[in-house]
Protein backbone atom coordinates (compact mmCIF):
# COMPACT_ATOMS: atom_id res chain seq x y z
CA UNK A 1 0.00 0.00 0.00
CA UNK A 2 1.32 3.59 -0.32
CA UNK A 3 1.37 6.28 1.78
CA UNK A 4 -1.61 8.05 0.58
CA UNK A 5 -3.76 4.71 0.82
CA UNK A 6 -3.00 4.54 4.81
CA UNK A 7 -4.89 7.76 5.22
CA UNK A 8 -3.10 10.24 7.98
CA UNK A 9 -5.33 8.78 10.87
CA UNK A 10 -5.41 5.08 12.19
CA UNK A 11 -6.18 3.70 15.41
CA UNK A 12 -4.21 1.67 18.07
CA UNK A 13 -5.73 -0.83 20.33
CA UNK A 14 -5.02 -4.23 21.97
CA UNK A 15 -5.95 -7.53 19.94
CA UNK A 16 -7.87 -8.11 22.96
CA UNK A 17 -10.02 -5.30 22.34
CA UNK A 18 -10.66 -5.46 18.79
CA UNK A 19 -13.89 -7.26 16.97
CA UNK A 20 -15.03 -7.36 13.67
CA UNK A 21 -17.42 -5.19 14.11
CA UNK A 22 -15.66 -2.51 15.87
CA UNK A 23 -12.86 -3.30 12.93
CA UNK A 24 -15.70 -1.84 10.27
CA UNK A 25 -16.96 0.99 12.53
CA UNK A 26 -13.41 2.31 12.17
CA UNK A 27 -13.36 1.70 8.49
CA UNK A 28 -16.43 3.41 8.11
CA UNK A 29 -15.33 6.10 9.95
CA UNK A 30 -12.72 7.30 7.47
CA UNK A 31 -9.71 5.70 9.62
CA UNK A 32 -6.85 4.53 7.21
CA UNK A 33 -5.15 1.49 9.18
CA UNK A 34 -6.00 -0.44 12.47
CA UNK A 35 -2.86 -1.16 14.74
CA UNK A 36 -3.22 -4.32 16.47
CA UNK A 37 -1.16 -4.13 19.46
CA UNK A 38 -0.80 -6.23 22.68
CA UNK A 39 1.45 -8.82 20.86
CA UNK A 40 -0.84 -10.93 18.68
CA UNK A 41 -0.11 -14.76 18.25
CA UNK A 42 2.19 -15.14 15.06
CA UNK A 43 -0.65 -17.49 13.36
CA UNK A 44 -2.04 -14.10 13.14
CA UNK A 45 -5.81 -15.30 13.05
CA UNK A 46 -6.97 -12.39 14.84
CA UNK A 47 -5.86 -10.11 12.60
CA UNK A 48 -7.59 -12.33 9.49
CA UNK A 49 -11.19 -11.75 11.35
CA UNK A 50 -10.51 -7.85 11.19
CA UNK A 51 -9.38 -8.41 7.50
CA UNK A 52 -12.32 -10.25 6.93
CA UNK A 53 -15.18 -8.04 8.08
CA UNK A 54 -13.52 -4.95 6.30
CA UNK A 55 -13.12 -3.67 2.71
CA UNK A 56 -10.16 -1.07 2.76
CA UNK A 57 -8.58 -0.87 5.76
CA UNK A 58 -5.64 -1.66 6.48
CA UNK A 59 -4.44 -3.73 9.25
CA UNK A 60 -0.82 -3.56 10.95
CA UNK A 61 0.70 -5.13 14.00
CA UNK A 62 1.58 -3.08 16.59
CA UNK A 63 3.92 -5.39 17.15
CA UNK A 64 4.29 -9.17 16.66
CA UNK A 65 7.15 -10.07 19.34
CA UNK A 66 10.14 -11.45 18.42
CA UNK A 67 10.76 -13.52 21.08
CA UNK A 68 7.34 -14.48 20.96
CA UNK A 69 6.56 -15.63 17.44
CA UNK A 70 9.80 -17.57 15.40
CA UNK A 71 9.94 -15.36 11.70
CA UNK A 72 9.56 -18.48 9.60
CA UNK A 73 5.82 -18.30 11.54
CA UNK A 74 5.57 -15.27 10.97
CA UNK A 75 6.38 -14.98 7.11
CA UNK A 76 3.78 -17.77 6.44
CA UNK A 77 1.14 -15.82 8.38
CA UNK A 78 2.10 -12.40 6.02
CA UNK A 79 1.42 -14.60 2.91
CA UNK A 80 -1.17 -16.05 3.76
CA UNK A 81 -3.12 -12.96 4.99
CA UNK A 82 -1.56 -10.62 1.94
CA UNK A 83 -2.68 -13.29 -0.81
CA UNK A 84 -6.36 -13.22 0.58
CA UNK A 85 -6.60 -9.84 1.11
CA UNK A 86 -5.22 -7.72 -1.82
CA UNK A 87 -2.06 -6.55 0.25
CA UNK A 88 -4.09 -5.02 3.18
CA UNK A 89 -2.04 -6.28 5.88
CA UNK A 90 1.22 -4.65 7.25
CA UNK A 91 3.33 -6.40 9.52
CA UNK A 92 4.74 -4.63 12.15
CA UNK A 93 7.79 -6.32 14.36
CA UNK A 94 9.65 -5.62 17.93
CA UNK A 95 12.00 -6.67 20.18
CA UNK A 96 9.28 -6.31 23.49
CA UNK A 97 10.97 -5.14 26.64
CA UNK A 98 14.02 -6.82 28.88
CA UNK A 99 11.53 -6.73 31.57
CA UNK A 100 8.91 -8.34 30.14
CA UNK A 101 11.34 -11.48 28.30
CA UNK A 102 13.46 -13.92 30.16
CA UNK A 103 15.57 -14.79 27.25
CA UNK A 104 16.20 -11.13 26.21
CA UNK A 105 19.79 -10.49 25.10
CA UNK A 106 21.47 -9.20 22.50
CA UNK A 107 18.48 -6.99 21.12
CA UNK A 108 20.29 -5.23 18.20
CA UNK A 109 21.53 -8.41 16.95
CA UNK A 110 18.30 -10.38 17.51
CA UNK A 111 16.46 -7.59 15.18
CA UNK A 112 18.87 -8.18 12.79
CA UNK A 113 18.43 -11.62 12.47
CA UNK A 114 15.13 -11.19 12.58
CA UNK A 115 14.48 -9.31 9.93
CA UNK A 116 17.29 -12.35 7.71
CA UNK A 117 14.87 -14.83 8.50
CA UNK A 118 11.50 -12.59 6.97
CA UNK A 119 13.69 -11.97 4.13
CA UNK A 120 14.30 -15.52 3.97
CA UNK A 121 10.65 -16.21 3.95
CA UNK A 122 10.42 -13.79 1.41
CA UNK A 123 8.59 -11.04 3.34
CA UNK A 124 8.97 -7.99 1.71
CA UNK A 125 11.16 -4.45 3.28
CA UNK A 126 7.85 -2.63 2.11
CA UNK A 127 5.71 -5.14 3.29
CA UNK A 128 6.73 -4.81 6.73
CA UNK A 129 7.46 -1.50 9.62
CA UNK A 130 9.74 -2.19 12.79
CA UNK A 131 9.25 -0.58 16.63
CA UNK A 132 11.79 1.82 16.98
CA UNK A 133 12.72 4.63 19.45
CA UNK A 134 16.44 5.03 19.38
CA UNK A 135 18.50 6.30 16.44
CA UNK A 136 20.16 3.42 16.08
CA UNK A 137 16.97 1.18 15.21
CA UNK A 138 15.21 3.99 13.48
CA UNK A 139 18.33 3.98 11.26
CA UNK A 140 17.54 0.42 10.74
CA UNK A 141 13.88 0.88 10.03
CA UNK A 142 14.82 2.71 7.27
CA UNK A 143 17.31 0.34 5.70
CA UNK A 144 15.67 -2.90 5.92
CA UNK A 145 11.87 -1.99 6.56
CA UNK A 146 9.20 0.27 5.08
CA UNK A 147 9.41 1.91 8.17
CA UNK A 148 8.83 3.08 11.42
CA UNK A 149 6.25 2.53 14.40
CA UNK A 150 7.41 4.35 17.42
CA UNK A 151 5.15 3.91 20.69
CA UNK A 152 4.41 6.48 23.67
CA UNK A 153 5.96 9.12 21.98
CA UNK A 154 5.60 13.27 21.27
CA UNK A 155 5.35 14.99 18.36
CA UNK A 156 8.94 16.09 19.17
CA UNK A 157 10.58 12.23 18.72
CA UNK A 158 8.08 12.55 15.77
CA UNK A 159 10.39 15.24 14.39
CA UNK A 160 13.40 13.55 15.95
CA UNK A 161 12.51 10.09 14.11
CA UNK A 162 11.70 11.84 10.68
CA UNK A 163 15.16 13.68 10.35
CA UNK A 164 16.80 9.91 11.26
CA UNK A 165 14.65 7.99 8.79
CA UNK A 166 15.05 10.46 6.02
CA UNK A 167 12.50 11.52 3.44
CA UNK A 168 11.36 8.03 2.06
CA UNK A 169 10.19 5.86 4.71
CA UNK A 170 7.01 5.38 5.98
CA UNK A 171 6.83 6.72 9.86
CA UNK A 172 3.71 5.87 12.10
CA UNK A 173 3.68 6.69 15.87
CA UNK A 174 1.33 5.99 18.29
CA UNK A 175 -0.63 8.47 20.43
CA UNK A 176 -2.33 7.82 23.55
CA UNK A 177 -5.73 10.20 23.77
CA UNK A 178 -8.29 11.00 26.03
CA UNK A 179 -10.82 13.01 24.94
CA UNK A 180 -12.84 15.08 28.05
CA UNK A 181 -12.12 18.62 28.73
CA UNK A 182 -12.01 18.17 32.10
CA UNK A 183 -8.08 17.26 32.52
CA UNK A 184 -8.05 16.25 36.34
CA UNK A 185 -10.07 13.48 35.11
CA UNK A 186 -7.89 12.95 31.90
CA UNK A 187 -4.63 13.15 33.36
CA UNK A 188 -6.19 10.62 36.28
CA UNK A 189 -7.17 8.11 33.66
CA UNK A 190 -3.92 8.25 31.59
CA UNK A 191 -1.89 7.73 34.82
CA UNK A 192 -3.63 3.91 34.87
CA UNK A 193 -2.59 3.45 31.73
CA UNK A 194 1.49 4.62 31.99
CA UNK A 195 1.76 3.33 35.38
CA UNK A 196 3.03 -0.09 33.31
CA UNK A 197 5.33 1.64 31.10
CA UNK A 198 6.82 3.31 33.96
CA UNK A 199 8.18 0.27 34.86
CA UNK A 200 10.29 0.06 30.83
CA UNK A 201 13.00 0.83 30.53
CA UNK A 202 13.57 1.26 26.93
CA UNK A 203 10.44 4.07 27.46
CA UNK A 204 11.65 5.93 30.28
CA UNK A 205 15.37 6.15 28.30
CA UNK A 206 13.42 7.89 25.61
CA UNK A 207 11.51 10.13 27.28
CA UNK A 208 14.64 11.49 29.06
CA UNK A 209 16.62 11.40 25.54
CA UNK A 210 13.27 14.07 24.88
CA UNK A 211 14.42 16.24 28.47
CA UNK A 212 12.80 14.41 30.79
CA UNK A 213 14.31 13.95 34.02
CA UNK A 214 14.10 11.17 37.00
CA UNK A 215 11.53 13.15 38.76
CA UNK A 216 9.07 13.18 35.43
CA UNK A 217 9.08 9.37 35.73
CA UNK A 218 8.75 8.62 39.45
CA UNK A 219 5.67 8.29 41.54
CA UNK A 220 3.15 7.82 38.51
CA UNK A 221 4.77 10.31 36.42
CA UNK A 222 4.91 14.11 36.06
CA UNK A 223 1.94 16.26 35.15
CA UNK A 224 4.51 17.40 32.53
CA UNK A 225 4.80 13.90 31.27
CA UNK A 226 1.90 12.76 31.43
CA UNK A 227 0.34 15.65 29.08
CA UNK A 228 3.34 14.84 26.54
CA UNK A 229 2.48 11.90 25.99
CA UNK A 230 -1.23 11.73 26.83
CA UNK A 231 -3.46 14.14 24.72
CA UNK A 232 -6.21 15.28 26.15
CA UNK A 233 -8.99 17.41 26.01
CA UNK A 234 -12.03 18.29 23.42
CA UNK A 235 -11.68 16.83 20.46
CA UNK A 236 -10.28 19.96 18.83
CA UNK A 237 -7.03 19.86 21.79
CA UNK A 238 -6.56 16.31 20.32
CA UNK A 239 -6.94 16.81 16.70
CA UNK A 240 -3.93 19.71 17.79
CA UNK A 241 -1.56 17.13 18.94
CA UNK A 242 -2.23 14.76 15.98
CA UNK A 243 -1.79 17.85 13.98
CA UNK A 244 1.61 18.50 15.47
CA UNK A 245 2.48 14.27 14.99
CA UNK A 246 1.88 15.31 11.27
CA UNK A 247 3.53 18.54 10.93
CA UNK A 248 6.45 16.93 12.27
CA UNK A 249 7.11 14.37 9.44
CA UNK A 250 4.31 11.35 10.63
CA UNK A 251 2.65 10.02 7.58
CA UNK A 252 -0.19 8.32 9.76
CA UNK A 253 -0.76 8.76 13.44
CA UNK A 254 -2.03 5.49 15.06
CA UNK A 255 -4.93 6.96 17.62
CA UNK A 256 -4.99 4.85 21.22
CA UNK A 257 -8.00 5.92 22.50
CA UNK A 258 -8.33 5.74 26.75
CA UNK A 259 -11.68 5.22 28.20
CA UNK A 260 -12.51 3.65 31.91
CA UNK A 261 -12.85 -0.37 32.24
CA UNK A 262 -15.38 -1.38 29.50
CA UNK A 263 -15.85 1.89 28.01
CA UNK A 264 -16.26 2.48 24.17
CA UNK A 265 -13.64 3.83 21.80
CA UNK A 266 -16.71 5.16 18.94
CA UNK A 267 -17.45 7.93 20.48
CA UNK A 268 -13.82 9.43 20.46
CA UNK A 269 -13.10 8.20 17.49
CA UNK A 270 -16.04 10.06 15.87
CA UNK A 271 -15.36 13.35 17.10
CA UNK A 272 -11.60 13.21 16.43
CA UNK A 273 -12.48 12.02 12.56
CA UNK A 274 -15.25 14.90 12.91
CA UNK A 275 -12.47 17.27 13.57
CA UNK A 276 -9.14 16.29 11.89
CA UNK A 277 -10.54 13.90 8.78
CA UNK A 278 -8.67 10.89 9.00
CA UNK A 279 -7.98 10.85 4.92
CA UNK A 280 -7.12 14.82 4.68
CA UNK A 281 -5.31 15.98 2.45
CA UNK A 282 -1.31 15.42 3.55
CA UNK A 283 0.41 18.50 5.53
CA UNK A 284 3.35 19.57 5.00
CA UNK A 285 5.95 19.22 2.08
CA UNK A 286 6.25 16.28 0.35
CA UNK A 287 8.73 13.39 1.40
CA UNK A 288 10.07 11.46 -1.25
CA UNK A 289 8.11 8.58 -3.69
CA UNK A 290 6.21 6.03 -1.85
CA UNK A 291 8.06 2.73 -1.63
CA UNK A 292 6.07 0.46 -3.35
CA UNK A 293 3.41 -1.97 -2.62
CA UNK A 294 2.93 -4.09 0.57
């Protein structure tokens, strides 16, 4: 798919909270690609139900784990989704967190290899986007992937990531919203959600490679951290940060809506597509020639 096909707006949200029939609420709603995060099995089955029950969407991981799911899986699961669904799937790929793996070692290396073994299976670089924060894995994003997915980010390591990746590839961050005015609530419900990546280290090193300091990321986080990385607001305050994701050099912004326990993401997502349209025209200058077709 090209850039122009993902749309500038997708959403982000857990394979445990995705259905089929939120999957074509979103499509309906304008949104360009649906992020499947919260490590999805490499058989990838979840991800054929949202393909299934949708027409033009695209659907991405956000990410498959490495240590998780072995690539040769992996590769069969891209071909067989890709060949039944005109090319709608993008795989997305990590390396997951030290704290989270017991065999994690050797990360850089691991992604390397990774990445041999999906071109062994004869993945595609365009048909596949790799987690990245630091330089040194953006830089690799951009050699040996289509691109980019950065997580819990601002629209400064938006601007940051761009300048690394260069004009061509594709970049997609992630962006946590809440959408209520009132921002004692907002900034009470995005604390439940980063309390976890608190705890991450490869997080917390990127936030202070943004200025953070040790005090932003102890005791539940900083007000000032928590509104970085949290929008929140009306819809128009969060259509602003998305803005500023775009303006920075993001060719999509992948939209994590935060509600309470059981709440639904529609409403949000219908007054942010109300505002910002999620298949606008692009902003900014021009970046280079799409890289081909996933």
């Amino acid at each position: 798919m090209t850039k122009t096909e993902l749309g500038r707006l997708g959403i982000w949200r857990p394979w445990s909270r995705l259905d089929p029939a939120l999957a074509k609420d979103v499509e309906d709603l304008g949104y360009g690609a649906i992020w499947v995060g919260g490590s999805p099995a490499g058989d990838l089955d979840d991800i054929e139900r949202l393909l299934a029950a949708t027409d033009r969407i695209v659907v991405a991981t956000g990410i498959v784990n490495m240590w998780k799911t072995p690539a040769e899986e992996v590769a069969a699961s891209y071909h067989r989704l890709n060949d039944a669904h005109g090319g709608r799937f993008l795989l997305g790929v990590g390396i997951g967190h030290p704290e989270r793996t017991r065999e994690y070692r050797s990360p850089y290396e691991t992604i390397v290899r990774y990445l041999d073994d999906l071109d062994a299976g004869n993945v595609p670089a365009e048909g596949r986007v790799l987690a990245a924060l630091g330089p040194r894995v953006l830089r690799l994003a951009a050699e040996r992937a289509a691109g980019a997915h950065p997580y819990l980010t601002t629209p400064e390591h938006t601007r940051h990531a761009r300048e690394v990746l260069g004009d061509g590839p594709l970049l997609v961050p992630e962006q946590k919203v809440v959408v209520d005015p009132d921002p004692v609530r907002a900034r009470a419900l995005g604390r439940r959600t980063l309390d976890h990546y608190l705890q991450l280290g490869n997080y917390v090193s990127s936030w202070k490679r943004l200025g953070f300091t040790g005090a932003d990321v102890a005791d539940g986080g900083s007000d000032a951290l928590v509104d970085a990385v949290i929008a929140h607001g009306d819809a128009a305050a969060v259509a602003a940060r998305l803005t500023g994701h775009l303006d920075a050099g993001a060719d999509q912004v992948a939209v994590q809506v935060l509600t309470a326990p059981g709440g639904d993401p529609r409403p949000a997502l219908r007054s942010i597509a109300e505002t910002l349209p999620p298949r606008g025209k692009p902003r900014g200058k021009p970046r280079g020639k799409p890289r081909g077709k996933g």
